[in-house]
C-alpha atoms as a PDB file:
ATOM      1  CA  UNK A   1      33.898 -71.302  18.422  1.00  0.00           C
ATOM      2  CA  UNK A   2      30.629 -72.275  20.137  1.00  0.00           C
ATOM      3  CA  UNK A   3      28.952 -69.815  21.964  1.00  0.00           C
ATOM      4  CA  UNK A   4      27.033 -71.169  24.922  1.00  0.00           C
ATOM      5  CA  UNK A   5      23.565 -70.097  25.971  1.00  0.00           C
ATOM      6  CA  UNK A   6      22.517 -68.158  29.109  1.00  0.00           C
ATOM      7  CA  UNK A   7      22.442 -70.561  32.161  1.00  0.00           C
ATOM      8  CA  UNK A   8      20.043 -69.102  35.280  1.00  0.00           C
ATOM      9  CA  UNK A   9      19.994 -72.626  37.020  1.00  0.00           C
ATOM     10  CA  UNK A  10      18.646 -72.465  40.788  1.00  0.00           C
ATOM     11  CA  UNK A  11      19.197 -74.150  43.558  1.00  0.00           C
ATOM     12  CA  UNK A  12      15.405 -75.390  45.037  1.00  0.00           C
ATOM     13  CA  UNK A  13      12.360 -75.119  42.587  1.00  0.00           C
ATOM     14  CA  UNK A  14       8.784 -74.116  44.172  1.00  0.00           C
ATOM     15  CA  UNK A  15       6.281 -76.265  42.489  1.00  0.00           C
ATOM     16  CA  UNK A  16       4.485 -73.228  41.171  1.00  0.00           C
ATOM     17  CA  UNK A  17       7.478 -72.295  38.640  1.00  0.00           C
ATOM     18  CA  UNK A  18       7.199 -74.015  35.507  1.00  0.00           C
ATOM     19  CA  UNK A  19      10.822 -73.748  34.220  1.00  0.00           C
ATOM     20  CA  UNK A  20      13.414 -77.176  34.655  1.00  0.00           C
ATOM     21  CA  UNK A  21      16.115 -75.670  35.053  1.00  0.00           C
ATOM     22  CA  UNK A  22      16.514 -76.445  39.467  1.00  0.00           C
ATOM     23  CA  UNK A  23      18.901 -78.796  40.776  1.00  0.00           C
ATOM     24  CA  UNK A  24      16.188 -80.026  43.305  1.00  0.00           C
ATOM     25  CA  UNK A  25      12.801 -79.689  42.830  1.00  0.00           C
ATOM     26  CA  UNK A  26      10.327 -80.065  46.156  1.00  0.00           C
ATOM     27  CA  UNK A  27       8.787 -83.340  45.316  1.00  0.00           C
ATOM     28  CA  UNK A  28       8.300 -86.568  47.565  1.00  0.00           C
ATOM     29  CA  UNK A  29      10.951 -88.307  45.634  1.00  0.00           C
ATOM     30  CA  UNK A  30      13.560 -85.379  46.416  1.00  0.00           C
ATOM     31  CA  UNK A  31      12.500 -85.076  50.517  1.00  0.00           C
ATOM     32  CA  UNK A  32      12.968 -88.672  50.952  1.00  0.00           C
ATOM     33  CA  UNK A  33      16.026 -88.822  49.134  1.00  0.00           C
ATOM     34  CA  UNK A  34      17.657 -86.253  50.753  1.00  0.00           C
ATOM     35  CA  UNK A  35      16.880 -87.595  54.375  1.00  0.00           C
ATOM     36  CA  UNK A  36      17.716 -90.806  53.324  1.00  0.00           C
ATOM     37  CA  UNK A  37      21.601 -89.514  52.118  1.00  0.00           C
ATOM     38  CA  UNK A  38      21.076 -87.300  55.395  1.00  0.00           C
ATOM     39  CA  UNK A  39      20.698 -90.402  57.449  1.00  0.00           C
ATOM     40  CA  UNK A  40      23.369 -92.132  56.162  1.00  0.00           C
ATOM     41  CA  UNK A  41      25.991 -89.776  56.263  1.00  0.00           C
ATOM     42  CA  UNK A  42      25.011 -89.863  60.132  1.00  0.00           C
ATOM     43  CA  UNK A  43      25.452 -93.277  60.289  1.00  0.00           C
ATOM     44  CA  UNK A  44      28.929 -93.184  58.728  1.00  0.00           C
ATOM     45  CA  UNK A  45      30.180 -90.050  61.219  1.00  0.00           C
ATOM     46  CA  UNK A  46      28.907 -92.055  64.366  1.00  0.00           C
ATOM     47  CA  UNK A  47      30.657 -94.804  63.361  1.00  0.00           C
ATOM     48  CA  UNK A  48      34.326 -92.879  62.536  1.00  0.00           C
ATOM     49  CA  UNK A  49      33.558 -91.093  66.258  1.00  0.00           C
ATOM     50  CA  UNK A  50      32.788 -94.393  67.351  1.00  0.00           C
ATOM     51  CA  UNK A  51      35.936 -96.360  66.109  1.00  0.00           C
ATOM     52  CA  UNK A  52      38.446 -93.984  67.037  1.00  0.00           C
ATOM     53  CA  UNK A  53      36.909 -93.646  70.599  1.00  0.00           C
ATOM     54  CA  UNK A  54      37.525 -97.557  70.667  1.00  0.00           C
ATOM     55  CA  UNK A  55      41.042 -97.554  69.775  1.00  0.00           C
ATOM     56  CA  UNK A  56      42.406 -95.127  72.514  1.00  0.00           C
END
């Protein structure tokens, strides 16, 4: 049996921390990103709000 080694991921890295182990890190790439999926997902829930206002 494999033993598996000590996980401390976190959620948002500060750029000042030098271990990887973030699931988002606060870098242009990441902010853009996330207001782009942000943006999107507004788009969609207008649009469901917007079609069922249309078929009553």
């Amino acid at each position: 049996m494999m033993k598996q080694g000590e996980e401390t991921t976190k959620f948002v890295k500060e750029n000042h921390h030098p271990t990887e182990k973030y699931i988002l890190q606060k870098k242009r790439k990441t902010k853009i990103g996330t207001y782009i999926i942000t943006a999107i997902l507004l788009m969609i829930i207008v649009a469901l709000i917007l079609s069922a206002a249309d078929i009553r």
